[in-house]
C-alpha atoms as a PDB file:
ATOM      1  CA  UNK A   1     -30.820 -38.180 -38.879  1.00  0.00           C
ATOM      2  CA  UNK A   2     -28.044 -35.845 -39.055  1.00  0.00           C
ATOM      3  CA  UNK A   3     -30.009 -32.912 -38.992  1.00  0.00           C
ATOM      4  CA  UNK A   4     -31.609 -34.183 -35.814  1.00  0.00           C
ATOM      5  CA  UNK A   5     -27.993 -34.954 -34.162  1.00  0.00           C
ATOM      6  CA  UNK A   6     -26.399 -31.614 -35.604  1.00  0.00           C
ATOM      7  CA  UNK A   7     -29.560 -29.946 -33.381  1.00  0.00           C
ATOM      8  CA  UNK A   8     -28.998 -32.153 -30.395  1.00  0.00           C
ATOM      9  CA  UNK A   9     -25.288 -31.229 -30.268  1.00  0.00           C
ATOM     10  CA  UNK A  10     -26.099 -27.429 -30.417  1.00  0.00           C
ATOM     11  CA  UNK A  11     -28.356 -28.033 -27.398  1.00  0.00           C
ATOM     12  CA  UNK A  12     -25.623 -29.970 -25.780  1.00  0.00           C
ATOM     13  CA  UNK A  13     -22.795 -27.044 -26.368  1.00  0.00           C
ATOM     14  CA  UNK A  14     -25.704 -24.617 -25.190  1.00  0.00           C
ATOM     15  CA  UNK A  15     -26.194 -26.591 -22.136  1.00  0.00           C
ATOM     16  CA  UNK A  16     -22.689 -26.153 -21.217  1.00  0.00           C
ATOM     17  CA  UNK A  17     -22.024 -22.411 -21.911  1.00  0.00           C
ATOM     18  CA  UNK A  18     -24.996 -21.700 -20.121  1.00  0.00           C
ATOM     19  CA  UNK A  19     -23.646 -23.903 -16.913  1.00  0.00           C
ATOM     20  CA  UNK A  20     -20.348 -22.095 -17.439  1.00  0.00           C
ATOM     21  CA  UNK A  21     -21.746 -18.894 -17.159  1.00  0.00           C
ATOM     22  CA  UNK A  22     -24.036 -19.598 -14.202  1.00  0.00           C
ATOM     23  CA  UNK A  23     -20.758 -20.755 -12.536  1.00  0.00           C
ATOM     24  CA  UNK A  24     -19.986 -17.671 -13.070  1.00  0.00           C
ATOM     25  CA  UNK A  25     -22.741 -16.040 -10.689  1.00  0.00           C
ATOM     26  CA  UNK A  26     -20.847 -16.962  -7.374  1.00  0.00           C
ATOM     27  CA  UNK A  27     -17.615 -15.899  -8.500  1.00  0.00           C
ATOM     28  CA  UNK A  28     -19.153 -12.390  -8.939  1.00  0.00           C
ATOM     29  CA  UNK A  29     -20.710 -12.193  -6.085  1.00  0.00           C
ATOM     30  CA  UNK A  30     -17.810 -13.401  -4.059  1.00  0.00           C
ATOM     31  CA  UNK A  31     -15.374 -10.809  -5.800  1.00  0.00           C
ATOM     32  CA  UNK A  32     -17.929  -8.098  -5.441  1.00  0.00           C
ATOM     33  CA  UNK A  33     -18.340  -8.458  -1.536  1.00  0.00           C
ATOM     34  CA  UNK A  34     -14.731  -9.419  -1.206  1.00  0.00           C
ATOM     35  CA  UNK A  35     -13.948  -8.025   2.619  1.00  0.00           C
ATOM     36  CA  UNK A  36     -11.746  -4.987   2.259  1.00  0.00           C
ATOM     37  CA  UNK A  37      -7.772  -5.511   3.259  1.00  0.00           C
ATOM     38  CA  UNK A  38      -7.614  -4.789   7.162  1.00  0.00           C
ATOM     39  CA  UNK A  39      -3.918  -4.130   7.075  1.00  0.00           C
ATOM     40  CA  UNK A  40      -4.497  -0.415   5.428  1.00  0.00           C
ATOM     41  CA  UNK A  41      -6.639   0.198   8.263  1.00  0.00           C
ATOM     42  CA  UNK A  42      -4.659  -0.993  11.913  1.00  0.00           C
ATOM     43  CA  UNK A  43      -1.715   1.675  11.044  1.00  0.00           C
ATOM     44  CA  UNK A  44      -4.247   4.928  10.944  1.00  0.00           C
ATOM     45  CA  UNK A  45      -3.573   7.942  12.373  1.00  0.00           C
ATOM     46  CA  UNK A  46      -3.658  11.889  12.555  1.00  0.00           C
ATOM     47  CA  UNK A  47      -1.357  14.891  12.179  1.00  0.00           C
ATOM     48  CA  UNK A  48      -4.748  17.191  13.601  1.00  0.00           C
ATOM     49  CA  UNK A  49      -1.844  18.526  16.332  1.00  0.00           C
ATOM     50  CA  UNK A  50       0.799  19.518  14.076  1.00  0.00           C
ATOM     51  CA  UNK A  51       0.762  23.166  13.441  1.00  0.00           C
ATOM     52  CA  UNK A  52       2.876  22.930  10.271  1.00  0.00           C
ATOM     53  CA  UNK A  53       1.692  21.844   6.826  1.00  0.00           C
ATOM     54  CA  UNK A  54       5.107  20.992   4.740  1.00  0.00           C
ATOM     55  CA  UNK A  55       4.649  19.975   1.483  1.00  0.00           C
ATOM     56  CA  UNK A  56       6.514  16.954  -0.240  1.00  0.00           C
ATOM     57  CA  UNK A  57       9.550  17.755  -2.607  1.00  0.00           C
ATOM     58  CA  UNK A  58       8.690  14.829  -4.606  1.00  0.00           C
ATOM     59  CA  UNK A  59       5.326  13.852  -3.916  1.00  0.00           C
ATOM     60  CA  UNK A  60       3.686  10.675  -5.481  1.00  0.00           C
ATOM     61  CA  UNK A  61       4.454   9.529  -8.363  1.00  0.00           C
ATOM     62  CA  UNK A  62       3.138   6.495 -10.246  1.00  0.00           C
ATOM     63  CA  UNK A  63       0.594   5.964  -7.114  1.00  0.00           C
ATOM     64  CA  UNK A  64      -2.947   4.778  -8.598  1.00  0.00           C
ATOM     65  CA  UNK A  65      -1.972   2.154  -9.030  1.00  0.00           C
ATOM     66  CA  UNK A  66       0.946   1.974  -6.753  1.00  0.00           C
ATOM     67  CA  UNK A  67       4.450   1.495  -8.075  1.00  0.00           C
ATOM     68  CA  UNK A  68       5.895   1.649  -5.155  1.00  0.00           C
ATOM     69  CA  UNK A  69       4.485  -0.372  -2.279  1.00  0.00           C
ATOM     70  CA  UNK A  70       5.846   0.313   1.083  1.00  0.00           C
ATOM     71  CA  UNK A  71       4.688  -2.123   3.883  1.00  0.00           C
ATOM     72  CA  UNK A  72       5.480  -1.960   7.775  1.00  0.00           C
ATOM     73  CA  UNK A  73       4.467  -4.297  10.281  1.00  0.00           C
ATOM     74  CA  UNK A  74       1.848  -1.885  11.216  1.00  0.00           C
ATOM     75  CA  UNK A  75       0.186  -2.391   7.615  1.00  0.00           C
ATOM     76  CA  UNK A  76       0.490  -1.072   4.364  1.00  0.00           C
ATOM     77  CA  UNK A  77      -0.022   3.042   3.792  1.00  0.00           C
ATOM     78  CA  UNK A  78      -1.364   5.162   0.849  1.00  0.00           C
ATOM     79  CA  UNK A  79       0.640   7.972  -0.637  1.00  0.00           C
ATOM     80  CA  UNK A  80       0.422  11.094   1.754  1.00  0.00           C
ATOM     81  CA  UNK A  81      -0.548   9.092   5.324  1.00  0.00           C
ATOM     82  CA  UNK A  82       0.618  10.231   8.570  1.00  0.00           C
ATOM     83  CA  UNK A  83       2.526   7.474  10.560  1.00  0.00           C
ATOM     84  CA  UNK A  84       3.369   7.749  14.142  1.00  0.00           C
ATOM     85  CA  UNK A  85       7.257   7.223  15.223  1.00  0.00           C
ATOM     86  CA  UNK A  86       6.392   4.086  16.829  1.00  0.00           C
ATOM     87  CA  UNK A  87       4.925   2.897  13.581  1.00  0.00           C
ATOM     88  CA  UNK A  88       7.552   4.125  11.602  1.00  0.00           C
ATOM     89  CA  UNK A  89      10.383   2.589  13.713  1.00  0.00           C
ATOM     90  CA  UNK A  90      10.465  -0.995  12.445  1.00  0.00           C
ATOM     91  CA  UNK A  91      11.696  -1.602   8.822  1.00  0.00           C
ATOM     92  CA  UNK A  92       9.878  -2.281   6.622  1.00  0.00           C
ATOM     93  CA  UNK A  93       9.482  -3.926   3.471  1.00  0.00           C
ATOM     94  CA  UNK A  94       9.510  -2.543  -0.317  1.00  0.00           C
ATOM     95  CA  UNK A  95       7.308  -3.897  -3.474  1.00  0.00           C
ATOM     96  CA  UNK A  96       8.610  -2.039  -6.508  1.00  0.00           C
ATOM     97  CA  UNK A  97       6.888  -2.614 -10.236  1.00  0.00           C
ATOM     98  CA  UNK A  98      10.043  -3.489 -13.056  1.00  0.00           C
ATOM     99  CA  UNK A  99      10.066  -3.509 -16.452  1.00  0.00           C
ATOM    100  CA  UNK A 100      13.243  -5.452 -16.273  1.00  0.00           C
ATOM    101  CA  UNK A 101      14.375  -7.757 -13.559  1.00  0.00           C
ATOM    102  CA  UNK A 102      17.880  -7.675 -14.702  1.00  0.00           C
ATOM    103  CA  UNK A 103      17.857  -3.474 -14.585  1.00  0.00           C
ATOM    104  CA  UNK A 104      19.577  -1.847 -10.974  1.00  0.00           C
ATOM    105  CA  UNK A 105      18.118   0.539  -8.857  1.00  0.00           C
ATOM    106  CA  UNK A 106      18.721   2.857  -6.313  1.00  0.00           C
ATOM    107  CA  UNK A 107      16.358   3.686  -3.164  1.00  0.00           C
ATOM    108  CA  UNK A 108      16.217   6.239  -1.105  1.00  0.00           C
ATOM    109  CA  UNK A 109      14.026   7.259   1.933  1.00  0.00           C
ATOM    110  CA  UNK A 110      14.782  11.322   2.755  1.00  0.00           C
ATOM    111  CA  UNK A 111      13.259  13.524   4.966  1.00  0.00           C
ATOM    112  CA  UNK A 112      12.905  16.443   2.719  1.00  0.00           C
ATOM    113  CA  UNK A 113      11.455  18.695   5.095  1.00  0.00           C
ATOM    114  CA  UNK A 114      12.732  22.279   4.590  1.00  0.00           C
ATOM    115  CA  UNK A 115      15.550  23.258   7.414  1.00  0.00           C
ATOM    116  CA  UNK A 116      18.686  23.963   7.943  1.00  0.00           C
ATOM    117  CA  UNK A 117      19.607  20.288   8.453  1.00  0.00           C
ATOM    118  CA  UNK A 118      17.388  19.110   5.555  1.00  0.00           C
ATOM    119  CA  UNK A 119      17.512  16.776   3.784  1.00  0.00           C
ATOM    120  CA  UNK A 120      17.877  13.962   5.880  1.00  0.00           C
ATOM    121  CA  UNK A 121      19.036  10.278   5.218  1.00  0.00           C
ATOM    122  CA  UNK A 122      17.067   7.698   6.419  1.00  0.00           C
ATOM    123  CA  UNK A 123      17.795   4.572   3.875  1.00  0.00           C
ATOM    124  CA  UNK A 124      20.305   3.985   0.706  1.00  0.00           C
ATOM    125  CA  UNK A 125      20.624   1.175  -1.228  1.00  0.00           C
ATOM    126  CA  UNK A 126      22.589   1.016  -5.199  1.00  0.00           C
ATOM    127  CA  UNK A 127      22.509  -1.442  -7.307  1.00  0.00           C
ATOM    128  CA  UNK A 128      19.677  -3.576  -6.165  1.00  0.00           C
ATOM    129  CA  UNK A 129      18.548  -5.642  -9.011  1.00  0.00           C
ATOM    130  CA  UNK A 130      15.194  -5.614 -10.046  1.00  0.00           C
ATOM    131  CA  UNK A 131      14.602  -9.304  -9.117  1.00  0.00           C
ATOM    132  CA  UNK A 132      14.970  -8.031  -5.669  1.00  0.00           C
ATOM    133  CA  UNK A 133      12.482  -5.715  -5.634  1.00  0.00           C
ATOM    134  CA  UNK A 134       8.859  -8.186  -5.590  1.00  0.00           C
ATOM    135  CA  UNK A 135       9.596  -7.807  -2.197  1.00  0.00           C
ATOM    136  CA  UNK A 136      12.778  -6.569  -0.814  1.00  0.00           C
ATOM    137  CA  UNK A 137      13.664  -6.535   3.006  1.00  0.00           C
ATOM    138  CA  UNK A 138      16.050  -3.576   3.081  1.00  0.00           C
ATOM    139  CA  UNK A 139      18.486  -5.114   5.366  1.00  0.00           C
ATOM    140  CA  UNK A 140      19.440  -7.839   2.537  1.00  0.00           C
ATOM    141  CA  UNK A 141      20.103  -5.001   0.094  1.00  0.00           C
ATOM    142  CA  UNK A 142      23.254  -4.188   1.179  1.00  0.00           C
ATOM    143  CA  UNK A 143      22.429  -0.630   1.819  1.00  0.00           C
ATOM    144  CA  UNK A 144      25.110   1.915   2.477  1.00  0.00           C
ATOM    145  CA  UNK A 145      22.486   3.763   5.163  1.00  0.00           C
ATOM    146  CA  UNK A 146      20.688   1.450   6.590  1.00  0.00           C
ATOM    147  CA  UNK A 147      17.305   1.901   7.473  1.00  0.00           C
ATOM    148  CA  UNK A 148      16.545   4.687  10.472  1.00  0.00           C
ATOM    149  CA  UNK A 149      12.966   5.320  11.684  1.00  0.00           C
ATOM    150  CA  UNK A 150      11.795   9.169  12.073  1.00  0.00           C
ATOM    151  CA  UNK A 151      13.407  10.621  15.369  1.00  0.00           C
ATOM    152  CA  UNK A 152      13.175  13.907  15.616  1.00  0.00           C
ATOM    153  CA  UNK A 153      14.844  15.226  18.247  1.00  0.00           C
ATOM    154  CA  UNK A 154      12.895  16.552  21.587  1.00  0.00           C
ATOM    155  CA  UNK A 155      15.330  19.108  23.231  1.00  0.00           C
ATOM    156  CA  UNK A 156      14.273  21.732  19.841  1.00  0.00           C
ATOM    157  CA  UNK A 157      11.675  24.251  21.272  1.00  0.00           C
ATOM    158  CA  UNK A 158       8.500  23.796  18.893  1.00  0.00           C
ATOM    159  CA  UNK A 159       9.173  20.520  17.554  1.00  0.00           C
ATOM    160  CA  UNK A 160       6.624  18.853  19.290  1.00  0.00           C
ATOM    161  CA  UNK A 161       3.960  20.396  16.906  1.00  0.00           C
ATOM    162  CA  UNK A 162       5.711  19.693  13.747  1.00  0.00           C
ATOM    163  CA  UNK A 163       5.239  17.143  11.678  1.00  0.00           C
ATOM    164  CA  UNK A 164       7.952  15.649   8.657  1.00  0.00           C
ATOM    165  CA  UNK A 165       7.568  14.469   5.157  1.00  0.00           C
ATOM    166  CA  UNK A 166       9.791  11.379   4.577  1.00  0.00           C
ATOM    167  CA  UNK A 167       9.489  10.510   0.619  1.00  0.00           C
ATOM    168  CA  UNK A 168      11.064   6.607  -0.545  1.00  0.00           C
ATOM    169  CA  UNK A 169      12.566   7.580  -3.647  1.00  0.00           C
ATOM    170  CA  UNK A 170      12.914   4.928  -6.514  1.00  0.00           C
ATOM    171  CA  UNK A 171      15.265   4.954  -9.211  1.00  0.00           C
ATOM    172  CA  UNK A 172      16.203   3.248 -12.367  1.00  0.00           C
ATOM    173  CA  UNK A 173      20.223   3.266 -12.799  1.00  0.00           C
ATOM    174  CA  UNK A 174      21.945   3.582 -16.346  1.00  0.00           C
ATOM    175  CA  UNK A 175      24.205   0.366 -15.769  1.00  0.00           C
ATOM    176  CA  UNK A 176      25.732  -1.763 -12.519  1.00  0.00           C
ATOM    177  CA  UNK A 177      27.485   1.156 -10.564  1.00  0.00           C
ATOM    178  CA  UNK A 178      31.109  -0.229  -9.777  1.00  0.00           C
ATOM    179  CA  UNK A 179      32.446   2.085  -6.953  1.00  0.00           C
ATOM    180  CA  UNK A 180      29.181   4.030  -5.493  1.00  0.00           C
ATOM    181  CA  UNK A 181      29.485   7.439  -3.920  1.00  0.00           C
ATOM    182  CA  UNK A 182      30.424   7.906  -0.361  1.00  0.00           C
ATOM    183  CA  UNK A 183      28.025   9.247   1.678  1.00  0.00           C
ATOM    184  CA  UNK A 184      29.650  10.479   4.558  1.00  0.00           C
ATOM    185  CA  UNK A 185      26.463  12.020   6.616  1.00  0.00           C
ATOM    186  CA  UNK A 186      23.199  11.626   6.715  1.00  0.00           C
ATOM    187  CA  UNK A 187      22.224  15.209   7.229  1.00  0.00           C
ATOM    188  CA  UNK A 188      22.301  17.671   4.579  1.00  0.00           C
ATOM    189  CA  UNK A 189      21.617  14.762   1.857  1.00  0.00           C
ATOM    190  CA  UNK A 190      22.121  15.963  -1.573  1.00  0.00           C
ATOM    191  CA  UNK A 191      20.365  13.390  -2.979  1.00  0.00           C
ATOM    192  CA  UNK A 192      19.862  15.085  -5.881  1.00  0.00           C
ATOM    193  CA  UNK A 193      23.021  14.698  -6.431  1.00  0.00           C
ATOM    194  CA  UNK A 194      23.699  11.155  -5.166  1.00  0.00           C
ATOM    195  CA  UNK A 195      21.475  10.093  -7.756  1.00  0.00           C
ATOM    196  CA  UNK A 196      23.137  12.017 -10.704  1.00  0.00           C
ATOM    197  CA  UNK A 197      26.658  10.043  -9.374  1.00  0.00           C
ATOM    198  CA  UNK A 198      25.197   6.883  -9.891  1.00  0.00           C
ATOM    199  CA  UNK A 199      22.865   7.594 -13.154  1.00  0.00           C
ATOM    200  CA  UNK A 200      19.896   6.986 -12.085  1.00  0.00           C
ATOM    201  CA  UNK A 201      16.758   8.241 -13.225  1.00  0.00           C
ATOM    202  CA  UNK A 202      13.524   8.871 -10.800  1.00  0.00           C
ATOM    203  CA  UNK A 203      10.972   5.862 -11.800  1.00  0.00           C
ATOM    204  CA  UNK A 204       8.458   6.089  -8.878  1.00  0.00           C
ATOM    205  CA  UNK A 205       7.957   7.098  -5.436  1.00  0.00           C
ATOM    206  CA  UNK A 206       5.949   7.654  -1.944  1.00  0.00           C
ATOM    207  CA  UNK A 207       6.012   9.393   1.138  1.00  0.00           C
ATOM    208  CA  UNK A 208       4.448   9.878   4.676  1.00  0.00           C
ATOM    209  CA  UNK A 209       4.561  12.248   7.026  1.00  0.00           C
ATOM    210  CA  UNK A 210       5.348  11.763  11.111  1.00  0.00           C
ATOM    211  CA  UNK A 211       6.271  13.315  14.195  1.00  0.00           C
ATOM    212  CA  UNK A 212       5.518  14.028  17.548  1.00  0.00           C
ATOM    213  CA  UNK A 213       2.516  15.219  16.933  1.00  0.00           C
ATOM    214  CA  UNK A 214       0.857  12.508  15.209  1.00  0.00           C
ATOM    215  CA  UNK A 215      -1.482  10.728  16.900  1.00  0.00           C
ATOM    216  CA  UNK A 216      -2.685   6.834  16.799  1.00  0.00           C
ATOM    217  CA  UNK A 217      -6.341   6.646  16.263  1.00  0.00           C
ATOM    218  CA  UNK A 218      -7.964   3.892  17.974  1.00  0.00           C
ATOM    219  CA  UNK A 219     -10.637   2.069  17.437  1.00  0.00           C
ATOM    220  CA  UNK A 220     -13.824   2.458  19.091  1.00  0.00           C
ATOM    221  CA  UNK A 221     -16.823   0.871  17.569  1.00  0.00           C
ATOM    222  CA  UNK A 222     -17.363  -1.026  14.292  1.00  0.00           C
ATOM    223  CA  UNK A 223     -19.933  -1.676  12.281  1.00  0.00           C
ATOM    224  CA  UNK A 224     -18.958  -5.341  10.903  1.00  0.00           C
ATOM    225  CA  UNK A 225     -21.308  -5.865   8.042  1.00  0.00           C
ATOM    226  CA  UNK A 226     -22.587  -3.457   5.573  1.00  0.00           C
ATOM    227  CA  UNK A 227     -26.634  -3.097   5.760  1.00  0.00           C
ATOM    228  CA  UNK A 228     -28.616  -6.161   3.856  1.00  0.00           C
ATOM    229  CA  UNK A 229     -28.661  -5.042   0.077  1.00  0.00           C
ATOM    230  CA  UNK A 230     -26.116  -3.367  -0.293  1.00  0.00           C
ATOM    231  CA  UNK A 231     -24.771  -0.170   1.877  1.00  0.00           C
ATOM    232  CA  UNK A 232     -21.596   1.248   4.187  1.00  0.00           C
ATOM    233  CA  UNK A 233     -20.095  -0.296   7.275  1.00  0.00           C
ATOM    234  CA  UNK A 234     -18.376   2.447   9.256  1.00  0.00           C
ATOM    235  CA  UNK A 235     -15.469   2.074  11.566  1.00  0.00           C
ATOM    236  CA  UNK A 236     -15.004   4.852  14.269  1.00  0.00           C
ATOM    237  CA  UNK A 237     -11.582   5.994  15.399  1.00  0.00           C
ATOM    238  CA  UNK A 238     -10.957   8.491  18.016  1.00  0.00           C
ATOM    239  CA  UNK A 239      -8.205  10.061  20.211  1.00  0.00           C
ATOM    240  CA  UNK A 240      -8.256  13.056  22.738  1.00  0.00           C
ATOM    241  CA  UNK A 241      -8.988  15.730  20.070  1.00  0.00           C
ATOM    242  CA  UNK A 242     -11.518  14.430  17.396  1.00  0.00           C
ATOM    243  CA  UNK A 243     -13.255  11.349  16.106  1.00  0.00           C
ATOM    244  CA  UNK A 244     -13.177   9.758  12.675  1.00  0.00           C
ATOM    245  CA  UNK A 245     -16.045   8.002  11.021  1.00  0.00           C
ATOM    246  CA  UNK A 246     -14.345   6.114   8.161  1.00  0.00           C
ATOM    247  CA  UNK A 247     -17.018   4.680   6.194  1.00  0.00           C
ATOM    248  CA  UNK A 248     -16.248   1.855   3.783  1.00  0.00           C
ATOM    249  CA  UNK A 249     -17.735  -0.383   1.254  1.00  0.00           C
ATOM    250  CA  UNK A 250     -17.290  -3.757   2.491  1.00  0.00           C
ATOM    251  CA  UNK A 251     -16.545  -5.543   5.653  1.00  0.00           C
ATOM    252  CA  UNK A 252     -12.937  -5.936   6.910  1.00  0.00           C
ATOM    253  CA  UNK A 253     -11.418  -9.010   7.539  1.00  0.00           C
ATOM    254  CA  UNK A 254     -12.605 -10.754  11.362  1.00  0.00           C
ATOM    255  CA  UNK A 255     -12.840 -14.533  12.602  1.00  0.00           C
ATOM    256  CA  UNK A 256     -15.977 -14.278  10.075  1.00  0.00           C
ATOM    257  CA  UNK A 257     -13.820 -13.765   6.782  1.00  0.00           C
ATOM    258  CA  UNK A 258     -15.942 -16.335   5.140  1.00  0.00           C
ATOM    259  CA  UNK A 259     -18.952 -14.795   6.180  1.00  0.00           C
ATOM    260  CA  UNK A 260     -19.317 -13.320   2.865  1.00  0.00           C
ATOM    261  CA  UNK A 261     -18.163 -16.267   0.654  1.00  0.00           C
ATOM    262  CA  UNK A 262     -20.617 -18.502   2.092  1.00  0.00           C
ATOM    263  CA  UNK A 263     -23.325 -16.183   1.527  1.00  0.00           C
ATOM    264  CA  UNK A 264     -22.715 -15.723  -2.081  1.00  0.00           C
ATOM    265  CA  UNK A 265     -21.944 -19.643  -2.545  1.00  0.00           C
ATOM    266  CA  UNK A 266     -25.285 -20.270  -1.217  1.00  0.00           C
ATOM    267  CA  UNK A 267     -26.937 -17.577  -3.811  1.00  0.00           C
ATOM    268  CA  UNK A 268     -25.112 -18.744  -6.468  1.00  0.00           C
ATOM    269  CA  UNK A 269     -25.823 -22.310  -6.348  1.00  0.00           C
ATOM    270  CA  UNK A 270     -29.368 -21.286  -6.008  1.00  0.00           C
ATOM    271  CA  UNK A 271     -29.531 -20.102  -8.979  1.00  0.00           C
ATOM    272  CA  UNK A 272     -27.464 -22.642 -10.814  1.00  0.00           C
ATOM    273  CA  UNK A 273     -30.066 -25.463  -9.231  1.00  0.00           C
ATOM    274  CA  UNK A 274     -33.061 -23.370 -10.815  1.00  0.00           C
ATOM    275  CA  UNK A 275     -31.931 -22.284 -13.850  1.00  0.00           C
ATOM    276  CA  UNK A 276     -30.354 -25.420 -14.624  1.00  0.00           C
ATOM    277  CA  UNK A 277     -33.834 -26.609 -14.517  1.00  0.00           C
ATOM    278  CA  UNK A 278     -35.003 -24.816 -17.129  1.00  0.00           C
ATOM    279  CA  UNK A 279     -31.996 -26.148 -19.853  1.00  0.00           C
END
């Protein structure tokens, strides 16, 4: 008798890991066709115009994944995009991976493009507590510069075709910095320097390039879905001088977000009916 209970027990645990794990077969297949984040995409554009090719001082650091998470209105942007001015005018917001939410940092956004008024200010903020930074609008950070979009100025012969590298800069500071440097212009930024004043050690950073030569690509034609079983959807962007194919894996977000879900509910549950069947 207790043999026979001992084995209907072990049937009865089997039953339920194999139900858990077949509840497991939507999940997958929801994560695995989970629609791509539009907001990367809204925001692209082109430096194809710009004649010049600077390079960052700094470059990215800490990028895959990102430490340093820079989002404007426009959407979010990977290390090394190209940003018009309009897209670059509004603030924007900061997401910054700590160690220590108690620890103070300094950030920095400086055009470090190489001329005679290089390096430019563009943001400051010391002593912003790593609490802050899940998701910091700069304006509450007290900054002593506050934030300035890219404006280069139109009366320079050339500039039109030149493009800028404008690098947020993210350090770690030694202690709470009583009496901070003062910075008393924006142009030729040591900011080197600045952060040596306030002991503070680079931790992370990002950059983008703009200018009046970078275009907005717009958006032509899309390709909602990928093809049945699996495939690329392909969005096409275009201005006056070349067009873009970007393919990509999934679907970005539309009124049909669900789209996917549902499908993958449906096949899921499918298979839970059958095979639970067979236990």
């Amino acid at each position: 008798m207790i043999h026979v209970l001992s084995l209907a027990n072990g049937s009865f645990h089997s039953r339920i890991q194999a139900n858990i794990l077949l509840l497991l077969v939507p999940f997958f297949f929801c994560t695995t066709t989970r629609p791509i984040d539009a907001a990367i995409f809204p925001h692209i554009a082109t430096a194809q115009r710009c004649t010049n090719n600077p390079t960052p001082l700094i470059g990215c650091i800490k990028s895959d994944p990102p430490f340093v998470v820079v989002t404007y209105p426009a959407g979010n942007f990977k290390c090394g995009s190209a940003l018009t001015l309009e897209q670059a005018s509004e603030e924007p917001k900061i997401s910054v991976i700590v160690e220590q939410p108690t620890d103070f940092y300094t950030i920095l956004l400086v055009d470090t493009t190489d001329s005679f008024l290089h390096p430019i200010l563009h943001y400051g903020a010391t002593n912003v507590r790593g609490s802050d930074l899940l998701q910091l609008t700069l304006s509450d950070a007290e900054p002593f510069s506050s934030y300035r979009g890219p404006s280069p100025p139109t009366y320079i012969s050339g500039i039109q075709s030149q493009h800028f590298i404008y690098e947020w800069i993210v350090s770690k500071q030694f202690s709470f910095v009583e009496e901070p440097p003062i910075v008393e212009s924006t142009t030729h930024f040591d900011f080197q320097k600045y952060l040596e004043d306030v002991n503070a050690t680079l931790v992370g950073s990002t950059f983008f390039s703009s200018g009046l030569c970078v275009d907005e690509l717009q958006q032509v034609s899309y390709d909602a879905y990928p093809p049945v079983g699996g495939g690329e959807a392909t969005e096409t962007y275009t201005d006056e001088h070349i067009q873009y194919d970007i393919k990509i894996s999934t679907s970005a977000s539309s009124s049909l977000l669900a789209t996917p879900y549902l499908i993958s509910f449906v096949i899921g549950s499918v298979c839970i009916q059958f095979l639970g069947l067979l236990l």
